[in-house]
N, C-alpha and C. Protein backbone atom coordinates (compact mmCIF):
# COMPACT_ATOMS: atom_id res chain seq x y z
N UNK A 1 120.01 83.75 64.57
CA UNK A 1 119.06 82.93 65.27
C UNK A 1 118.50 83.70 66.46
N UNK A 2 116.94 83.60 66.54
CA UNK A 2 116.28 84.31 67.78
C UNK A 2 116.50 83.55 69.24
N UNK A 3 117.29 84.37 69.84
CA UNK A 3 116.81 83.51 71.27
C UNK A 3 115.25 83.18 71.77
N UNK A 4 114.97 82.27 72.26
CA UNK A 4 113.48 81.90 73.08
C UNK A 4 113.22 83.00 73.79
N UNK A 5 112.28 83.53 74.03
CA UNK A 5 111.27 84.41 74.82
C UNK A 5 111.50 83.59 76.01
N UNK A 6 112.15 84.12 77.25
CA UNK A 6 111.93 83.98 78.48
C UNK A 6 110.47 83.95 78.94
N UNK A 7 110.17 83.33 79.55
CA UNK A 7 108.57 83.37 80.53
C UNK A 7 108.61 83.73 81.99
N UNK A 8 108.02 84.75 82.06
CA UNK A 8 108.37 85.34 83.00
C UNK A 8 106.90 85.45 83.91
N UNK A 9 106.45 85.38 84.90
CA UNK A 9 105.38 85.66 85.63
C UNK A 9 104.59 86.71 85.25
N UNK A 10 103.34 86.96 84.83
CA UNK A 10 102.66 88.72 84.46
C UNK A 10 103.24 89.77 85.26
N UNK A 11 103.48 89.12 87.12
CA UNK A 11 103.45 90.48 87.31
C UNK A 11 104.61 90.99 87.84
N UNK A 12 106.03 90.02 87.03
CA UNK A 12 107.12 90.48 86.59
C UNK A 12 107.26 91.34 85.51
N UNK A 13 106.35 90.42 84.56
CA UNK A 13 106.88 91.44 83.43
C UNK A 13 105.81 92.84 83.55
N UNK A 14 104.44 92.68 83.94
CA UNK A 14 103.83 94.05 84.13
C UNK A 14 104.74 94.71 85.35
N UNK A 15 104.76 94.79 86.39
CA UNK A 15 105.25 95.43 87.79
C UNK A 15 106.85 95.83 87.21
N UNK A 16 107.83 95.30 86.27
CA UNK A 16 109.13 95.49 86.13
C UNK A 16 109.39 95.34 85.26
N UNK A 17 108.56 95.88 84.01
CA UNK A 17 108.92 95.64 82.93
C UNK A 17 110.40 96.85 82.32
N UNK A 18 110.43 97.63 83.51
CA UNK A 18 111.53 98.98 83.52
C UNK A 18 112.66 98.61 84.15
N UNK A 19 112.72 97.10 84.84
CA UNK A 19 114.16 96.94 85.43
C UNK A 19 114.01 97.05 87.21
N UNK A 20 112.88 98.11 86.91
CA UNK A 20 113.15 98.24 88.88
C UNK A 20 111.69 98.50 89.16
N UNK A 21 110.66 98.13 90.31
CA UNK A 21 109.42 98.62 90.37
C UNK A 21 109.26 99.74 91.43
N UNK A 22 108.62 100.49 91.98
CA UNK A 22 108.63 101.74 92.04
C UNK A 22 108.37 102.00 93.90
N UNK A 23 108.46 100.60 94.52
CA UNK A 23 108.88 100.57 95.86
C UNK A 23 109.91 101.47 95.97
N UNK A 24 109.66 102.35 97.56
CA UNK A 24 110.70 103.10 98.18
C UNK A 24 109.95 104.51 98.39
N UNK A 25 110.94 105.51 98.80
CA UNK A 25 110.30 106.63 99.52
C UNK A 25 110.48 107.84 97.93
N UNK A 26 110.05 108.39 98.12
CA UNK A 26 110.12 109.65 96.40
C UNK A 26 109.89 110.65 97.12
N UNK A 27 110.61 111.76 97.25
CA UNK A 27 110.66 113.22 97.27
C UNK A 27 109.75 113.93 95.51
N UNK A 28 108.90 114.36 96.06
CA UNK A 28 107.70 114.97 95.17
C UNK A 28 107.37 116.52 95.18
N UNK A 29 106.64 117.21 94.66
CA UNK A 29 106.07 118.59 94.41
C UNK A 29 104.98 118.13 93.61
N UNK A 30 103.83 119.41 93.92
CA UNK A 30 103.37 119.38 92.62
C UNK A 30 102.64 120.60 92.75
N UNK A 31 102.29 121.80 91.70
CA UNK A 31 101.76 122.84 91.27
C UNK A 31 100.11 123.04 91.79
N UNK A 32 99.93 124.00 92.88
CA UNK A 32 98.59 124.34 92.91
C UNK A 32 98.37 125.67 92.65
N UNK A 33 96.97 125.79 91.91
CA UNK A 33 97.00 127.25 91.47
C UNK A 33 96.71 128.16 92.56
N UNK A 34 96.78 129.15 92.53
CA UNK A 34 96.90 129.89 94.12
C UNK A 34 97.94 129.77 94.87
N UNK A 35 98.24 128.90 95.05
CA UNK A 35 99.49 128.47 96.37
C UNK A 35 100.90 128.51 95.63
N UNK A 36 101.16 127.82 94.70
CA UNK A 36 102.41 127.74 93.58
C UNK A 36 102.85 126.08 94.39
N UNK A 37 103.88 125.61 94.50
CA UNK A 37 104.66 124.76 94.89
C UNK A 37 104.65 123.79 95.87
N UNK A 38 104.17 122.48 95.98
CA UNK A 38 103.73 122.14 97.56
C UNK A 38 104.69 120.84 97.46
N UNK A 39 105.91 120.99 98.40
CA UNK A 39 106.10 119.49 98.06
C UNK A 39 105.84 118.59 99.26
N UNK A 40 106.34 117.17 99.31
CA UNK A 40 105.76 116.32 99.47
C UNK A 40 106.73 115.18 99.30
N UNK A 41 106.71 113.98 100.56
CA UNK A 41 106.98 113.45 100.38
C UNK A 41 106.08 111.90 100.61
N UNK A 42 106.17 110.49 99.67
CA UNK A 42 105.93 109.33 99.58
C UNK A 42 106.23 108.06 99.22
N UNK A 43 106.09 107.16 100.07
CA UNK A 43 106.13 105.88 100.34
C UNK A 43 104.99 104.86 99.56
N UNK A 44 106.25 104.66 98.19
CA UNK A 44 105.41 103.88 97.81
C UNK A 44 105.77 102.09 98.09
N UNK A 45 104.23 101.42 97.66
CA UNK A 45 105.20 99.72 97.67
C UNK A 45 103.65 99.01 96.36
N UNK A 46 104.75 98.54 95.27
CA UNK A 46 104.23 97.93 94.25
C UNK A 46 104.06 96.67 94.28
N UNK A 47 103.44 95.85 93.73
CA UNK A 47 103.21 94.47 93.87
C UNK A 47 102.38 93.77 92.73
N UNK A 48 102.74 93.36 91.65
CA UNK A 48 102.31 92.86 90.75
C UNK A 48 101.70 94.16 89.92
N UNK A 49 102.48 95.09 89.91
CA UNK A 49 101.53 96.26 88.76
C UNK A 49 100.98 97.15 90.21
N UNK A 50 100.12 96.53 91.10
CA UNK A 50 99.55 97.21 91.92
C UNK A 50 99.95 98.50 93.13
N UNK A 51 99.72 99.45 93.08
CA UNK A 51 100.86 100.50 94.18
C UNK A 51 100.04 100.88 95.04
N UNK A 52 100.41 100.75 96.13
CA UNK A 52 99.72 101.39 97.68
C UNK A 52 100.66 102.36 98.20
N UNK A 53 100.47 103.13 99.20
CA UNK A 53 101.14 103.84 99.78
C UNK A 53 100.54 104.88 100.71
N UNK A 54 101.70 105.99 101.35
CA UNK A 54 101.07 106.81 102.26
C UNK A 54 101.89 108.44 101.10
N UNK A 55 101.75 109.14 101.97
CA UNK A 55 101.98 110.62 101.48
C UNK A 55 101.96 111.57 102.62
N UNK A 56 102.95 112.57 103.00
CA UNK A 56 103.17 113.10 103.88
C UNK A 56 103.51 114.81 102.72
N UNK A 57 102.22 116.00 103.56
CA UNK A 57 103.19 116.90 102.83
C UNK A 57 102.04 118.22 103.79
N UNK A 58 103.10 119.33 103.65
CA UNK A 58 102.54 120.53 104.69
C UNK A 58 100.71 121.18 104.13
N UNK A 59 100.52 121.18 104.84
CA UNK A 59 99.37 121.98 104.96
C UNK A 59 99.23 123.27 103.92
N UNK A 60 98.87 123.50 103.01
CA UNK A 60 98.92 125.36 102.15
C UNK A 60 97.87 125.77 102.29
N UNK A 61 96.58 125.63 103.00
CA UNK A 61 95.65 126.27 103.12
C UNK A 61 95.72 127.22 104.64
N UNK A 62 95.55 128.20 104.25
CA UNK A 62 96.02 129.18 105.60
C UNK A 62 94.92 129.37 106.71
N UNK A 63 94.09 128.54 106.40
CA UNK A 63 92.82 128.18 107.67
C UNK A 63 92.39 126.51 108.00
N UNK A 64 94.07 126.17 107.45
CA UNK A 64 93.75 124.79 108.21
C UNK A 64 94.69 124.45 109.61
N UNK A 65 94.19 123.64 109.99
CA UNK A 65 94.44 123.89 111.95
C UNK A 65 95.64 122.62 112.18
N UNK A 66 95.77 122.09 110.51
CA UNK A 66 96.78 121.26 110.94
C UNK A 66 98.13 122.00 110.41
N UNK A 67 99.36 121.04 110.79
CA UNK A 67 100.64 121.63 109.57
C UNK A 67 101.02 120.87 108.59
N UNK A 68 100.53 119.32 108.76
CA UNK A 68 101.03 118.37 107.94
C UNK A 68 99.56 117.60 107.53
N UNK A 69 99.21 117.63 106.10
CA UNK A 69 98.59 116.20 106.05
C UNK A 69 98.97 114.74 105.67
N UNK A 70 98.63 113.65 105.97
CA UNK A 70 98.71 112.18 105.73
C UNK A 70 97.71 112.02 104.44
N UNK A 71 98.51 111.05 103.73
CA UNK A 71 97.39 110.62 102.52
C UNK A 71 97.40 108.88 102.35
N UNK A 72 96.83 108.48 101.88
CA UNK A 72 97.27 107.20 101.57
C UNK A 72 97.21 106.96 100.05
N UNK A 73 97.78 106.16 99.57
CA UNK A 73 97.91 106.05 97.86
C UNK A 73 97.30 104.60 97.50
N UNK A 74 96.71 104.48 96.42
CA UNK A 74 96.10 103.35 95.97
C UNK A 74 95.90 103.88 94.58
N UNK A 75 96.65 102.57 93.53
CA UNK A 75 96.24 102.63 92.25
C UNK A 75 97.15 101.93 91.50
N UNK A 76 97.75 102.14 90.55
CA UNK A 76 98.29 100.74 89.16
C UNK A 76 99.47 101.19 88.64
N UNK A 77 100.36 100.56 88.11
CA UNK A 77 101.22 100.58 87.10
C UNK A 77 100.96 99.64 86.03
N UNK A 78 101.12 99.94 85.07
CA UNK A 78 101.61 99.13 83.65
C UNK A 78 102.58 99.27 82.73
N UNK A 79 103.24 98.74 82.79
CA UNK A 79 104.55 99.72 81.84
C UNK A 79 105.01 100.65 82.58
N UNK A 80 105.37 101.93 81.58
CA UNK A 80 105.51 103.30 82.14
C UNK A 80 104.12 103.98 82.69
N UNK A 81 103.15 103.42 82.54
CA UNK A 81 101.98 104.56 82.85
C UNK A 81 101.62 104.37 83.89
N UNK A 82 101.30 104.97 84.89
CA UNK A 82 101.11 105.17 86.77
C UNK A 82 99.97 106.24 86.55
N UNK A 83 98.92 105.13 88.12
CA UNK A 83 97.84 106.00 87.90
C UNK A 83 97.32 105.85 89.37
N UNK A 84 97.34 106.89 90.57
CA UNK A 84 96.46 106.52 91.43
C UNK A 84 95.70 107.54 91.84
N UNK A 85 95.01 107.01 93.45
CA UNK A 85 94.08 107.69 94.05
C UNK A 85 95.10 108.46 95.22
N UNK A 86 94.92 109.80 95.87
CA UNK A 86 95.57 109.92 97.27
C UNK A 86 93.89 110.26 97.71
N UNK A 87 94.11 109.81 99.19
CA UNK A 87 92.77 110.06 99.78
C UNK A 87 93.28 110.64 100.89
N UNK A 88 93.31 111.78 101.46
CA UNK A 88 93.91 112.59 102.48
C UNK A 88 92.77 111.91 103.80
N UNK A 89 93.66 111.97 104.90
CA UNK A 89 93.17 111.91 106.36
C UNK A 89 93.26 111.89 107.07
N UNK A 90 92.22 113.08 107.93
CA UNK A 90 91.42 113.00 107.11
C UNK A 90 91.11 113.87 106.65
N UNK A 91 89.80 113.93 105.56
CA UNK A 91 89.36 114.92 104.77
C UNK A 91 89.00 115.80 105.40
N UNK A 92 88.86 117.26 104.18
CA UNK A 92 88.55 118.36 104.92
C UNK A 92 89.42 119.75 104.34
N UNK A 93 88.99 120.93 104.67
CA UNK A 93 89.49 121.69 104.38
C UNK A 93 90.46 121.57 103.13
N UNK A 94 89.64 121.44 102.10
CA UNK A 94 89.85 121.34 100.70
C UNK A 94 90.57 120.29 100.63
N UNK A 95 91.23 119.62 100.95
CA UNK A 95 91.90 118.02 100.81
C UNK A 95 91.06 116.93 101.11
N UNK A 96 90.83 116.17 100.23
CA UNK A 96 90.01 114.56 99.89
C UNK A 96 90.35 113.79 99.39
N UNK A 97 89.80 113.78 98.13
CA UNK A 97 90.80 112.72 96.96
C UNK A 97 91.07 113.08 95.42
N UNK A 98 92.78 112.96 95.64
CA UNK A 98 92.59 113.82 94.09
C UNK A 98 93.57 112.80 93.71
N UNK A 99 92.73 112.73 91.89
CA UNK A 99 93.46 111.31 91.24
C UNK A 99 94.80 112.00 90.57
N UNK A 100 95.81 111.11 90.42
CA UNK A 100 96.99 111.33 89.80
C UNK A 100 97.35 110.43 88.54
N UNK A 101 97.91 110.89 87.41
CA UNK A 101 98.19 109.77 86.23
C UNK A 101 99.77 110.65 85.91
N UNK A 102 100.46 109.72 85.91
CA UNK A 102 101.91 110.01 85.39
C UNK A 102 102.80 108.73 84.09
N UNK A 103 103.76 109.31 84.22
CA UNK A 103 104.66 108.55 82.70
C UNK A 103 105.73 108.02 84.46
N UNK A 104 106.11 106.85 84.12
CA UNK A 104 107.97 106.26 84.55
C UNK A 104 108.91 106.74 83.69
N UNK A 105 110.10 107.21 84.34
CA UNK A 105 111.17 107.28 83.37
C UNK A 105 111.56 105.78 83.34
N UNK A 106 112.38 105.84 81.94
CA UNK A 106 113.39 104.10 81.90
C UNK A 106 114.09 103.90 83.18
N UNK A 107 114.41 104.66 83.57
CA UNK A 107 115.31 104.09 85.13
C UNK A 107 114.29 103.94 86.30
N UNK A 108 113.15 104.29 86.38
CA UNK A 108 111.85 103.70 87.22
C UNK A 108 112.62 105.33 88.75
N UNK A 109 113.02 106.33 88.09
CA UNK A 109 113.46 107.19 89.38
C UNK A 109 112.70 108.01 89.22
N UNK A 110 111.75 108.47 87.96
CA UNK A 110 110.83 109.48 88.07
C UNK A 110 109.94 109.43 87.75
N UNK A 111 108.46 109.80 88.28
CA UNK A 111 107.42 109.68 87.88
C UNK A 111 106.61 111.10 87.74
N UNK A 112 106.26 111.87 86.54
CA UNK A 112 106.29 112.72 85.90
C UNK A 112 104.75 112.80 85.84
N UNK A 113 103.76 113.82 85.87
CA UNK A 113 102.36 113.86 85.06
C UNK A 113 101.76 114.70 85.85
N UNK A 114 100.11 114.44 85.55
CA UNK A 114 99.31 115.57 86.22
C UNK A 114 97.69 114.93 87.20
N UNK A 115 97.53 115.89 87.96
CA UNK A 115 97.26 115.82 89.39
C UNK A 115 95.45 116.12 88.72
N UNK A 116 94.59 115.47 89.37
CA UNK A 116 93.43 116.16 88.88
C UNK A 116 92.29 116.09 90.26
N UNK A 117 91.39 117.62 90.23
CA UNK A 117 90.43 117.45 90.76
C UNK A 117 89.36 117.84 90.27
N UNK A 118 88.05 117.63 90.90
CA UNK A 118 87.17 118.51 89.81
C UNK A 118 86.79 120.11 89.78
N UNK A 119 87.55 120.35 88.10
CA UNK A 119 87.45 121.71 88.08
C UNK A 119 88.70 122.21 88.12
N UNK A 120 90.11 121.46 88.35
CA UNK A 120 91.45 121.76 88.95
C UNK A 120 92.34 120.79 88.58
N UNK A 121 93.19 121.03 87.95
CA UNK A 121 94.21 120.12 87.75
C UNK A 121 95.76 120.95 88.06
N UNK A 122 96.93 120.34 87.80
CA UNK A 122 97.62 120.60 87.67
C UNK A 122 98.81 119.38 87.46
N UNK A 123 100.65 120.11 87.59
CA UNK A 123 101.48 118.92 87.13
C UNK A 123 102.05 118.90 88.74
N UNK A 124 102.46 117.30 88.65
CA UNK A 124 103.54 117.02 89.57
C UNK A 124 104.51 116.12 88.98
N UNK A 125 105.47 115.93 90.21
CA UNK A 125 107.03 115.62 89.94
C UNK A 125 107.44 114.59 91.15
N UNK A 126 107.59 113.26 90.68
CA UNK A 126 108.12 112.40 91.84
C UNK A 126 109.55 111.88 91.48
N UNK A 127 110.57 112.28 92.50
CA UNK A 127 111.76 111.70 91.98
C UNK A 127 112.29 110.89 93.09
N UNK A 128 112.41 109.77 92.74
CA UNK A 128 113.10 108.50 93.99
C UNK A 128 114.31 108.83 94.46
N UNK A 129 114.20 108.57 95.96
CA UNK A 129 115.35 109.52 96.72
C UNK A 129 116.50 108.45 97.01
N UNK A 130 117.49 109.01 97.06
CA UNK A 130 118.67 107.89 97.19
C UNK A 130 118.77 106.57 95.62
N UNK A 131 117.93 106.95 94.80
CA UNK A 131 118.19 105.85 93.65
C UNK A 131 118.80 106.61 92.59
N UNK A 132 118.73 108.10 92.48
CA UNK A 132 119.31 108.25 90.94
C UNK A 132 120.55 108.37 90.43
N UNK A 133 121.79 108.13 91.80
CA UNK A 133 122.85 108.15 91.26
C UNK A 133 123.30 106.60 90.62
N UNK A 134 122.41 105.53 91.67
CA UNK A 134 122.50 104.22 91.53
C UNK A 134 121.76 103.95 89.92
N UNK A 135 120.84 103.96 89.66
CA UNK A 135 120.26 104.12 88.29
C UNK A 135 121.16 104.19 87.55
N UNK A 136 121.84 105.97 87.23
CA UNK A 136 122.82 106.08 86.59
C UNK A 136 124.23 104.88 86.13
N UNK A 137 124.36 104.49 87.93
CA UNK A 137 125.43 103.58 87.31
C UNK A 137 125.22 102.24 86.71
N UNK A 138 124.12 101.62 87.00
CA UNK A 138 123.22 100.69 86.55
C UNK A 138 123.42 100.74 84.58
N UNK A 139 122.70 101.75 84.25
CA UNK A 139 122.79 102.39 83.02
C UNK A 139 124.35 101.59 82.52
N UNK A 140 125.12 102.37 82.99
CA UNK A 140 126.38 102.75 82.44
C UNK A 140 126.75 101.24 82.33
N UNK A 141 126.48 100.32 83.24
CA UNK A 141 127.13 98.89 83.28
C UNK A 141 126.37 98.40 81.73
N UNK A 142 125.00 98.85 81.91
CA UNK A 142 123.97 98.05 80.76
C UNK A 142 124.91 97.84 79.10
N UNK A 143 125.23 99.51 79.31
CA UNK A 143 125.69 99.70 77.95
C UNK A 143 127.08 99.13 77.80
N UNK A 144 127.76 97.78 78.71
CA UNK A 144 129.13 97.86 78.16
C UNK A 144 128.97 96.80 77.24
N UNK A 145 129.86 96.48 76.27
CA UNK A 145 129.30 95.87 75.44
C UNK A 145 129.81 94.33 76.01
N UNK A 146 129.01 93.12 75.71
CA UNK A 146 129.49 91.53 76.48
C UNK A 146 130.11 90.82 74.86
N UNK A 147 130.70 89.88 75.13
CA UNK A 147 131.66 89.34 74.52
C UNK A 147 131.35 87.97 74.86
């Protein structure tokens, strides 16, 4: 016999359909050609599917007068697929707005994909800081078997 389909709010089941939504701080990198390696860290906060945030990460252009830029984040989740805007500021010296589209892992600790501008792309790497040992044990409870 099928259990009933729970009813759940949309933007429960869109925003968490992975168990956990993607609020919190993520230690990041991501690949620029010329430079190699830039990481980065961000603050995200989700809300019905929807993700805002800021972005903090050093300067790699060697004629810019700052050391750190600020970004802010705006854009979506659905499922596993994550997609936003960072809009640096402010702009300038080659930083503006470059869109990002990534995959969620099942444990909602990494967000994986590639970085685009025009004419330029590349990959980045977001992994949630302080969650992946917790994840793990999360996991491990999932799989015991109930009785």
């Amino acid at each position: 016999m099928e259990e009933p389909e729970i009813n759940r709010p949309a933007s429960f089941q869109e925003g968490t359909a992975m168990g956990d939504d993607l609020s919190g701080v993520w230690d990041g990198s991501y690949i620029q050609p010329g430079t190699g390696m830039v990481t980065f860290t961000a603050t995200l906060v989700e809300t019905g599917g929807a993700l805002s945030g800021s972005v903090t990460e050093p300067c790699s252009n060697p004629r810019c007068p700052q050391r750190t830029h600020n970004a802010s984040i705006a854009g979506q989740r659905s499922g596993n697929a994550v997609s936003f805007v960072k809009h640096y500021e402010p702009p300038g010296y080659g930083y503006d707005t470059v869109h990002y589209e990534g995959t969620v892992n099942a444990e909602a600790t990494e967000i994986d994909g590639r970085w685009q501008l025009p004419g330029s792309s590349g990959a980045f790497l977001m992994i949630r800081a302080g969650k992946a040992a917790q994840a793990a044990t999360t996991e491990q409870h999932a799989k015991v078997p109930s009785r």
